[in-house]
N, C-alpha and C. Protein backbone atom coordinates (compact mmCIF):
# COMPACT_ATOMS: atom_id res chain seq x y z
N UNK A 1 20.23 -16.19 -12.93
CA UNK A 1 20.26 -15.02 -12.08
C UNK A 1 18.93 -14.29 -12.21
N UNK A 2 18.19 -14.20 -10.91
CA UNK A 2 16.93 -13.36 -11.32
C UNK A 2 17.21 -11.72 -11.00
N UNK A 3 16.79 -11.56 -12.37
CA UNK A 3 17.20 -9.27 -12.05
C UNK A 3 16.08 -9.23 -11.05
N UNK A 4 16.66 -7.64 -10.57
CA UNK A 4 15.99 -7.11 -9.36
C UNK A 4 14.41 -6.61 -10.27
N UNK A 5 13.19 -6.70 -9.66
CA UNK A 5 12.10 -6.16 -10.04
C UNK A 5 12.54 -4.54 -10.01
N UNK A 6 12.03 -4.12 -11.35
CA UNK A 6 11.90 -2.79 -11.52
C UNK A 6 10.34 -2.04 -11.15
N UNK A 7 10.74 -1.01 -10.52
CA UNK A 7 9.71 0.22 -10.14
C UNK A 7 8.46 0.28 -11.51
N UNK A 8 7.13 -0.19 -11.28
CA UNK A 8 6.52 -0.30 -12.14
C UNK A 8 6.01 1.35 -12.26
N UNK A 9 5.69 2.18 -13.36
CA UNK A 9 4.95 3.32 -13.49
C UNK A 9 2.96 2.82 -13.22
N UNK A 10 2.66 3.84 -12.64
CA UNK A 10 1.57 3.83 -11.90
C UNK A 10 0.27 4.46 -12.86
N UNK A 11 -0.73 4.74 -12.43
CA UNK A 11 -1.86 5.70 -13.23
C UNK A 11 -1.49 7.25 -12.88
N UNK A 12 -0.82 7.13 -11.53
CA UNK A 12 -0.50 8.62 -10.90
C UNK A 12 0.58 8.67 -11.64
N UNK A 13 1.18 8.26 -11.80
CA UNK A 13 2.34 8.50 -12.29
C UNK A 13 4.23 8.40 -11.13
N UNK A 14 3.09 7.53 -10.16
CA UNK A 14 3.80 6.86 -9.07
C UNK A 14 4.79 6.00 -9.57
N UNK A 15 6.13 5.85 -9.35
CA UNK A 15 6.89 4.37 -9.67
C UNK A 15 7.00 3.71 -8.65
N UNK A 16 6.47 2.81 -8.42
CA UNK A 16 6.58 2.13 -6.60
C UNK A 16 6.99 0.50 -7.38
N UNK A 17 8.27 0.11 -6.72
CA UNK A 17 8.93 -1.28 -6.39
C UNK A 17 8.33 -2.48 -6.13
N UNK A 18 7.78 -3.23 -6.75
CA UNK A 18 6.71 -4.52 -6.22
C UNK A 18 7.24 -4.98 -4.93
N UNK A 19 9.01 -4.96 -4.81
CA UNK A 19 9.60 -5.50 -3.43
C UNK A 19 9.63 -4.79 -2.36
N UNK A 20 9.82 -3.45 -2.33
CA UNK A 20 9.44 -2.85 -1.38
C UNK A 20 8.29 -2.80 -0.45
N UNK A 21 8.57 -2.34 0.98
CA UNK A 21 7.44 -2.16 1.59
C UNK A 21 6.06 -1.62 1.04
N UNK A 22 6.00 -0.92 0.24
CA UNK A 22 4.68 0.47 0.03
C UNK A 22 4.56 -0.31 -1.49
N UNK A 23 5.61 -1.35 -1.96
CA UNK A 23 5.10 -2.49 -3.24
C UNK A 23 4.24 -3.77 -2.57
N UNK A 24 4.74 -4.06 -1.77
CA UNK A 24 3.63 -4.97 -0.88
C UNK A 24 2.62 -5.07 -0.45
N UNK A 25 2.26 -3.48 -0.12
CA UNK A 25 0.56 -3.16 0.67
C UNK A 25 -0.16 -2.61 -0.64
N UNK A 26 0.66 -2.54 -1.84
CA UNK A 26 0.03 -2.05 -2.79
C UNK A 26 -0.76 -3.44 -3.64
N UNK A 27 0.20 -4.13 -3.64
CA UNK A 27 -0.31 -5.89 -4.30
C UNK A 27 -1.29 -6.06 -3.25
N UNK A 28 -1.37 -5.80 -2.10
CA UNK A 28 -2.29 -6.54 -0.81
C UNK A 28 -3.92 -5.57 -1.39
N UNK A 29 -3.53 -4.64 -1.44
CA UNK A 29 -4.81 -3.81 -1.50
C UNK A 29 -5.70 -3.44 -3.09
N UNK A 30 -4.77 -3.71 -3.78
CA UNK A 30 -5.16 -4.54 -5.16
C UNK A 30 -5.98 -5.18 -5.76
N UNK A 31 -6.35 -6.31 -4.26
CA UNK A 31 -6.84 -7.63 -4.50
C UNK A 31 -7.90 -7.04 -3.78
N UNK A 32 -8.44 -5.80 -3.47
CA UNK A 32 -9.77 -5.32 -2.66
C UNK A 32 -10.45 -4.43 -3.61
N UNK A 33 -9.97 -3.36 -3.90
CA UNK A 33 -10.23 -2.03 -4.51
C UNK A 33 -9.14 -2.28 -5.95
N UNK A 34 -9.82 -0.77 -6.96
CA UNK A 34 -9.16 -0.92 -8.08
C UNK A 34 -7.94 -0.19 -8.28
N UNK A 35 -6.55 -0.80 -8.71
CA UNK A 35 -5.57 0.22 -8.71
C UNK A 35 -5.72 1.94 -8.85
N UNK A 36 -6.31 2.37 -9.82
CA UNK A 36 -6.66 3.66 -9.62
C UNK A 36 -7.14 4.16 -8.26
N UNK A 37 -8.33 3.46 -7.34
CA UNK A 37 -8.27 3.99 -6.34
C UNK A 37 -7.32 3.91 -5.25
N UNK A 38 -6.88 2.64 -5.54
CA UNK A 38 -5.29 2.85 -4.76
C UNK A 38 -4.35 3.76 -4.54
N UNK A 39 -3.98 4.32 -6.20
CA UNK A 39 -3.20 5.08 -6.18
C UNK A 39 -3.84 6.65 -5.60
N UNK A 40 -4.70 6.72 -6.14
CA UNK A 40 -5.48 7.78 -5.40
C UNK A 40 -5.46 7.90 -3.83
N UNK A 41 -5.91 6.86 -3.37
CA UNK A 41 -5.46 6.78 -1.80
C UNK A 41 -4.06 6.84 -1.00
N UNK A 42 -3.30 6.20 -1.87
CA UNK A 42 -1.90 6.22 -1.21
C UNK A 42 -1.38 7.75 -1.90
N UNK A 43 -1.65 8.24 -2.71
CA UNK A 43 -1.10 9.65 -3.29
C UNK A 43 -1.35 10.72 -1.62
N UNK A 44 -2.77 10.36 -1.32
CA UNK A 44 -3.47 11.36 -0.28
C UNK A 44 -2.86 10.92 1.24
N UNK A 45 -2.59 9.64 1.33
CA UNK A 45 -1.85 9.29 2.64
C UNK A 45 -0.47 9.78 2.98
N UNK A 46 0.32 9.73 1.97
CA UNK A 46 1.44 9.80 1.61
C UNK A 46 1.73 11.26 1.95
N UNK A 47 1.13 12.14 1.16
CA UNK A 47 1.15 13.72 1.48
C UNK A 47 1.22 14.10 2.70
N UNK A 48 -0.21 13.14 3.43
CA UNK A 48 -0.68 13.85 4.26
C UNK A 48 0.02 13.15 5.48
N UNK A 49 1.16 12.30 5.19
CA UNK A 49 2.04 11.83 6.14
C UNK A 49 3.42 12.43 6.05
N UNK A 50 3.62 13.22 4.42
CA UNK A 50 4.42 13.71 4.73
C UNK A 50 5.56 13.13 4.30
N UNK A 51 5.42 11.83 3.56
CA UNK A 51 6.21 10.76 2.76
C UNK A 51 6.55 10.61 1.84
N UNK A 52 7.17 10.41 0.89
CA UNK A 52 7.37 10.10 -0.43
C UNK A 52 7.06 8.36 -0.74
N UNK A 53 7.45 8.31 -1.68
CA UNK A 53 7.19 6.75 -2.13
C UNK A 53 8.82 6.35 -1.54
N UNK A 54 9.34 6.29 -2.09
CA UNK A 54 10.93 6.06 -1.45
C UNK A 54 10.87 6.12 -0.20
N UNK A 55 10.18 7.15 0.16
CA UNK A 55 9.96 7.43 2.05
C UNK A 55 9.48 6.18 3.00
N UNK A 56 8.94 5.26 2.53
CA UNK A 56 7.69 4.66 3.19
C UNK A 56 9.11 3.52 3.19
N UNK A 57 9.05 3.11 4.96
CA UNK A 57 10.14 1.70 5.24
C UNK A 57 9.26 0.82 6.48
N UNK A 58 9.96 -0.13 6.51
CA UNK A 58 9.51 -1.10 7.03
C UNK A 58 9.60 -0.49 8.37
N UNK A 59 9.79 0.19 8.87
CA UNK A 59 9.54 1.38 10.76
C UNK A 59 8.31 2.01 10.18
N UNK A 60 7.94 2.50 9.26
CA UNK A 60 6.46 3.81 9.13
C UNK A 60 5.36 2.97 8.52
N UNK A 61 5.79 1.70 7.77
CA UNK A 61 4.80 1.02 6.86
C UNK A 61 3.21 0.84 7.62
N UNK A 62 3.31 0.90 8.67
CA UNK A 62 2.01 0.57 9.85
C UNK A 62 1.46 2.22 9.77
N UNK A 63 2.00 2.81 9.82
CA UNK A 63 1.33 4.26 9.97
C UNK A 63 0.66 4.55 8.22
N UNK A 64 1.43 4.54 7.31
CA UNK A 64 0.77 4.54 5.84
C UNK A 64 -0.21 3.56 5.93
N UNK A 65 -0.18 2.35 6.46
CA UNK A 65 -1.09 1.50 6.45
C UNK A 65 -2.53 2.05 6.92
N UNK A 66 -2.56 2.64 8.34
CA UNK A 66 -3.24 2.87 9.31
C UNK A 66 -3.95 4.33 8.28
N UNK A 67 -3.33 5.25 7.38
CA UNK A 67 -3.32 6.64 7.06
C UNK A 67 -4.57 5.87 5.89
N UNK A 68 -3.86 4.94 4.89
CA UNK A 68 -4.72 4.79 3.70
C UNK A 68 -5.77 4.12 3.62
N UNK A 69 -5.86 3.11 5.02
CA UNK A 69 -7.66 2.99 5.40
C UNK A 69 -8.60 3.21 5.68
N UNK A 70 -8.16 4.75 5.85
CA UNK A 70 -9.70 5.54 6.59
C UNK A 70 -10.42 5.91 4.61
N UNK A 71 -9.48 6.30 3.68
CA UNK A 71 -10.39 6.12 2.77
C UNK A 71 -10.98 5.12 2.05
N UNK A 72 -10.07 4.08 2.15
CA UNK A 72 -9.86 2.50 1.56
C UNK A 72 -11.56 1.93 2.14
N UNK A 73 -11.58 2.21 3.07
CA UNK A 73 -12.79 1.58 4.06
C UNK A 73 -14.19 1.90 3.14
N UNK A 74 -14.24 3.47 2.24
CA UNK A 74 -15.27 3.69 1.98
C UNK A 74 -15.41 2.88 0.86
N UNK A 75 -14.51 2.44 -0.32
CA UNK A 75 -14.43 1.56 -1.27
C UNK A 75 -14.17 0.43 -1.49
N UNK A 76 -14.25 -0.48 0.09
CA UNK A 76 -13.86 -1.94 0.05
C UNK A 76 -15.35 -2.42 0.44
N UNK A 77 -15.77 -3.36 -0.75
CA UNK A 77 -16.49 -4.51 -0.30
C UNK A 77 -16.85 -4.82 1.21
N UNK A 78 -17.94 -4.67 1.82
CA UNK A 78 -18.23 -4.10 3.34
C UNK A 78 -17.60 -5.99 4.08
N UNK A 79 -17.82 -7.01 3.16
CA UNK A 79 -17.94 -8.00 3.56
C UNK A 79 -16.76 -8.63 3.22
N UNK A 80 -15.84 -7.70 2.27
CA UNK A 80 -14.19 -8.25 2.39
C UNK A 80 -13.84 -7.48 2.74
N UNK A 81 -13.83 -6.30 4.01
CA UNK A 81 -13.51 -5.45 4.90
C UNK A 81 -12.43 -6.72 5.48
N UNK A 82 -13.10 -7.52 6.46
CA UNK A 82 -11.82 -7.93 7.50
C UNK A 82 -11.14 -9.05 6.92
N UNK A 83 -10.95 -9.40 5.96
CA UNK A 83 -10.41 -9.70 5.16
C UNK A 83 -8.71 -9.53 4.90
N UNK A 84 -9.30 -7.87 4.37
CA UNK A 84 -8.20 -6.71 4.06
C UNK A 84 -7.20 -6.66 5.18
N UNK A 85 -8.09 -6.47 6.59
CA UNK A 85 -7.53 -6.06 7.50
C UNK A 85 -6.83 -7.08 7.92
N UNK A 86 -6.70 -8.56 7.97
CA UNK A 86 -6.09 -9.63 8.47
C UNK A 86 -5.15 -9.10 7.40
N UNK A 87 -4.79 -8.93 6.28
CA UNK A 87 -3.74 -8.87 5.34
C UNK A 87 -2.77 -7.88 5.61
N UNK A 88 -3.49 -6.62 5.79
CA UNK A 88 -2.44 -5.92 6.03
C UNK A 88 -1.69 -5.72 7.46
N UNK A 89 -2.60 -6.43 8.31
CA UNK A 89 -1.44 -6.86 10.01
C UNK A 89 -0.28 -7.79 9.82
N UNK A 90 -1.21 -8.90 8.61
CA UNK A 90 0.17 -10.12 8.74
C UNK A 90 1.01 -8.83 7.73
N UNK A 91 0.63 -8.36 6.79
CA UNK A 91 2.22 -7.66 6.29
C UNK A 91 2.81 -6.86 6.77
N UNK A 92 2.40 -5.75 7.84
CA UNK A 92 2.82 -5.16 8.65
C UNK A 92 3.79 -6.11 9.28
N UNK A 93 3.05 -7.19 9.88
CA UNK A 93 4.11 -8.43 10.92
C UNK A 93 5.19 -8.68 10.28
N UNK A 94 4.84 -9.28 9.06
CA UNK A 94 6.03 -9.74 8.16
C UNK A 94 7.25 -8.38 8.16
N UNK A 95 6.67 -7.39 7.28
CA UNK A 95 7.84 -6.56 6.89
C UNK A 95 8.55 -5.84 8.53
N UNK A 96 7.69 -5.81 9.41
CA UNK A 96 8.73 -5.58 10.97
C UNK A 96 9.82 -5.98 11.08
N UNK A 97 9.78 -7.47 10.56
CA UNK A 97 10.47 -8.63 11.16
C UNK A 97 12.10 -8.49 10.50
């Protein structure tokens, strides 16, 4: 029997779900920038969307997406920019579905 993944604690002090939606774009964006600035970015999207971590579902995941790249952009590798961006459409696609 595999247990359910537990809510990992964050640098913010975020607990976000590896399975969840807002656990998915977090592993995706991971692999660009350094968790700290992650969390930093999604802390500021999140607010400023008005979301919680729990908040963020597979209907809004495109809008947090869309919210945490205008800062993401200044700290991603200019040349694994579209990269990123192919990743987070197919997960957007995926988690729609």
């Amino acid at each position: 029997m595999n247990p359910t993944p537990r809510p990992r604690p964050r640098s913010s002090g975020m607990h976000i779900n590896p399975v969840t939606p807002l656990g998915q774009l977090v592993a995706v964006l991971e692999r660009y920038v350094t968790p700290l600035t992650v969390d930093s970015m999604l802390r500021r999207s999140l607010d400023h969307l008005g979301l919680t971590v729990e908040g963020v579902t597979p209907r809004n995941l495109e809008r947090a997406v869309e919210e945490v790249m205008v800062g993401l952009r200044l700290f991603c590798e200019g040349h694994r920019l579209p990269d990123l961006m192919v990743e987070l459409a197919e997960l957007c696609h995926r988690v729609a579905r």
